[in-house]
Protein backbone atom coordinates (compact mmCIF):
# COMPACT_ATOMS: atom_id res chain seq x y z
CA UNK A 1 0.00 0.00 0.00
CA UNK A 2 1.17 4.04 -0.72
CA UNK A 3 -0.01 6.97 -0.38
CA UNK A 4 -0.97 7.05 -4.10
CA UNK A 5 -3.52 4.32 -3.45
CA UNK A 6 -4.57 5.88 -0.53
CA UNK A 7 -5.07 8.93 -2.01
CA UNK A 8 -7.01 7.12 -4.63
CA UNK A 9 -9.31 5.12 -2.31
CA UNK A 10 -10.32 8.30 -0.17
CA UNK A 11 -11.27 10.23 -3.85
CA UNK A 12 -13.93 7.30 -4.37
CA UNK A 13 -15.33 7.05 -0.99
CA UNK A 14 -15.52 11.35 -0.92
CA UNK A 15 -17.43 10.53 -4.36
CA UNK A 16 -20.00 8.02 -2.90
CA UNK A 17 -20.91 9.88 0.18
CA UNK A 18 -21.64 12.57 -1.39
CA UNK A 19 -23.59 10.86 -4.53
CA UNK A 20 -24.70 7.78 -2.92
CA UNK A 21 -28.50 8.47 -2.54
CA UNK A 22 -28.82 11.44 -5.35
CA UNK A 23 -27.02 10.23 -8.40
CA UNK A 24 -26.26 6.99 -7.54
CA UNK A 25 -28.61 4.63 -6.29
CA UNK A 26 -27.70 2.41 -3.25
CA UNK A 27 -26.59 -0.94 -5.68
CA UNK A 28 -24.68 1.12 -7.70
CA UNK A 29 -23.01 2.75 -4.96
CA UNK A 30 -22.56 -0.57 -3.35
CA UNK A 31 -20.80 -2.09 -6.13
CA UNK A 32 -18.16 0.67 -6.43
CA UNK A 33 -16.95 0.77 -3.26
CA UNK A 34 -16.86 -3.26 -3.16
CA UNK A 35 -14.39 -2.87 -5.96
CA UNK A 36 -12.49 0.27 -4.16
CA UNK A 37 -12.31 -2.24 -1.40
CA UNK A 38 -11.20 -5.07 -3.28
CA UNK A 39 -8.69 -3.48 -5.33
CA UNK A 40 -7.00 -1.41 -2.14
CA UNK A 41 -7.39 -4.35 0.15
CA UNK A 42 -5.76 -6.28 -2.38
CA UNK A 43 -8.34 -9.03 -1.90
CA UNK A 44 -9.81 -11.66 -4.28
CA UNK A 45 -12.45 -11.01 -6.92
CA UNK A 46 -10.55 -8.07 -9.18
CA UNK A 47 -11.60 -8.79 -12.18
CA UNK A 48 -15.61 -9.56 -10.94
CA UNK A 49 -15.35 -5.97 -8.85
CA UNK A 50 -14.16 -4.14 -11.96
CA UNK A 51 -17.08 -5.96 -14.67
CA UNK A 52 -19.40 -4.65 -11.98
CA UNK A 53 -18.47 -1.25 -11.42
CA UNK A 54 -17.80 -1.19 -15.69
CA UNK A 55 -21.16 -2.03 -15.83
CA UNK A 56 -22.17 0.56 -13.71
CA UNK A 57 -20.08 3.32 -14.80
CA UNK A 58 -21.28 2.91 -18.24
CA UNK A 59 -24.73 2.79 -16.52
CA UNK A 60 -24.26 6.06 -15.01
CA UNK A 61 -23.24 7.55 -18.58
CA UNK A 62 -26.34 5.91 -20.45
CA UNK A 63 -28.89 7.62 -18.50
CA UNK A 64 -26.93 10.83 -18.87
CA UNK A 65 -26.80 11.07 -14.70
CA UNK A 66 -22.70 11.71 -15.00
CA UNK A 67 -21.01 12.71 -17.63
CA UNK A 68 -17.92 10.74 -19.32
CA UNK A 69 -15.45 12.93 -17.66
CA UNK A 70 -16.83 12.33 -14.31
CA UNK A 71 -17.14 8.88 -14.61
CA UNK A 72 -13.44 8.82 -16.33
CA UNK A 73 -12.14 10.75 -13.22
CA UNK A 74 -13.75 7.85 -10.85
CA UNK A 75 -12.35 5.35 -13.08
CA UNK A 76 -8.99 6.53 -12.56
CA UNK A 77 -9.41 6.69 -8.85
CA UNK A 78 -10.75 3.65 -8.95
CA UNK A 79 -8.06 1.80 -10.86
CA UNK A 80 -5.57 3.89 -8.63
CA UNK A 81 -6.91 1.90 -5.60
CA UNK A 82 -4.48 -0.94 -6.49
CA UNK A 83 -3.38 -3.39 -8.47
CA UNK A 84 -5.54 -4.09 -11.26
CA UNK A 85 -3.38 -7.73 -11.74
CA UNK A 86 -2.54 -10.71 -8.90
CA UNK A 87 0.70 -10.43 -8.32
């Protein structure tokens, strides 16, 4: 773990307090920080976490709610959480 990830993980929580409830609804919200979790906690499941928060994200886009550059900014925070690989 570094402060990079760190930094990373604490930009996608800010983001889902502060959505969770207005733009996002609670399974959506819910599945991005299981993959924030996942990815900094550098547990199993990467690749399921990041289909579902995809999914999601492109979700989010669709229905006009964010735009691309939001959702590409919590993509990058996101992906900055940790490795995207197993070691």
């Amino acid at each position: 773990m570094n402060a990079q990830r760190a930094e990373a993980y604490l930009k996608v929580i800010a983001v889902l307090d502060t959505e969770s409830g207005v733009t996002l609804r609670p399974d959506e919200a819910a599945a991005l920080r299981h993959t924030a979790d996942v990815l900094f906690f550098d547990e199993d499941g990467r690749s399921e976490a990041l289909e579902a928060s995809t999914a999601v994200i492109a979700l989010l886009v669709e229905s006009e709610r964010w735009s691309e550059e939001r959702t590409d900014r919590l993509t990058d925070n996101l992906e900055g959480c940790g490795e995207l690989v197993p070691a």
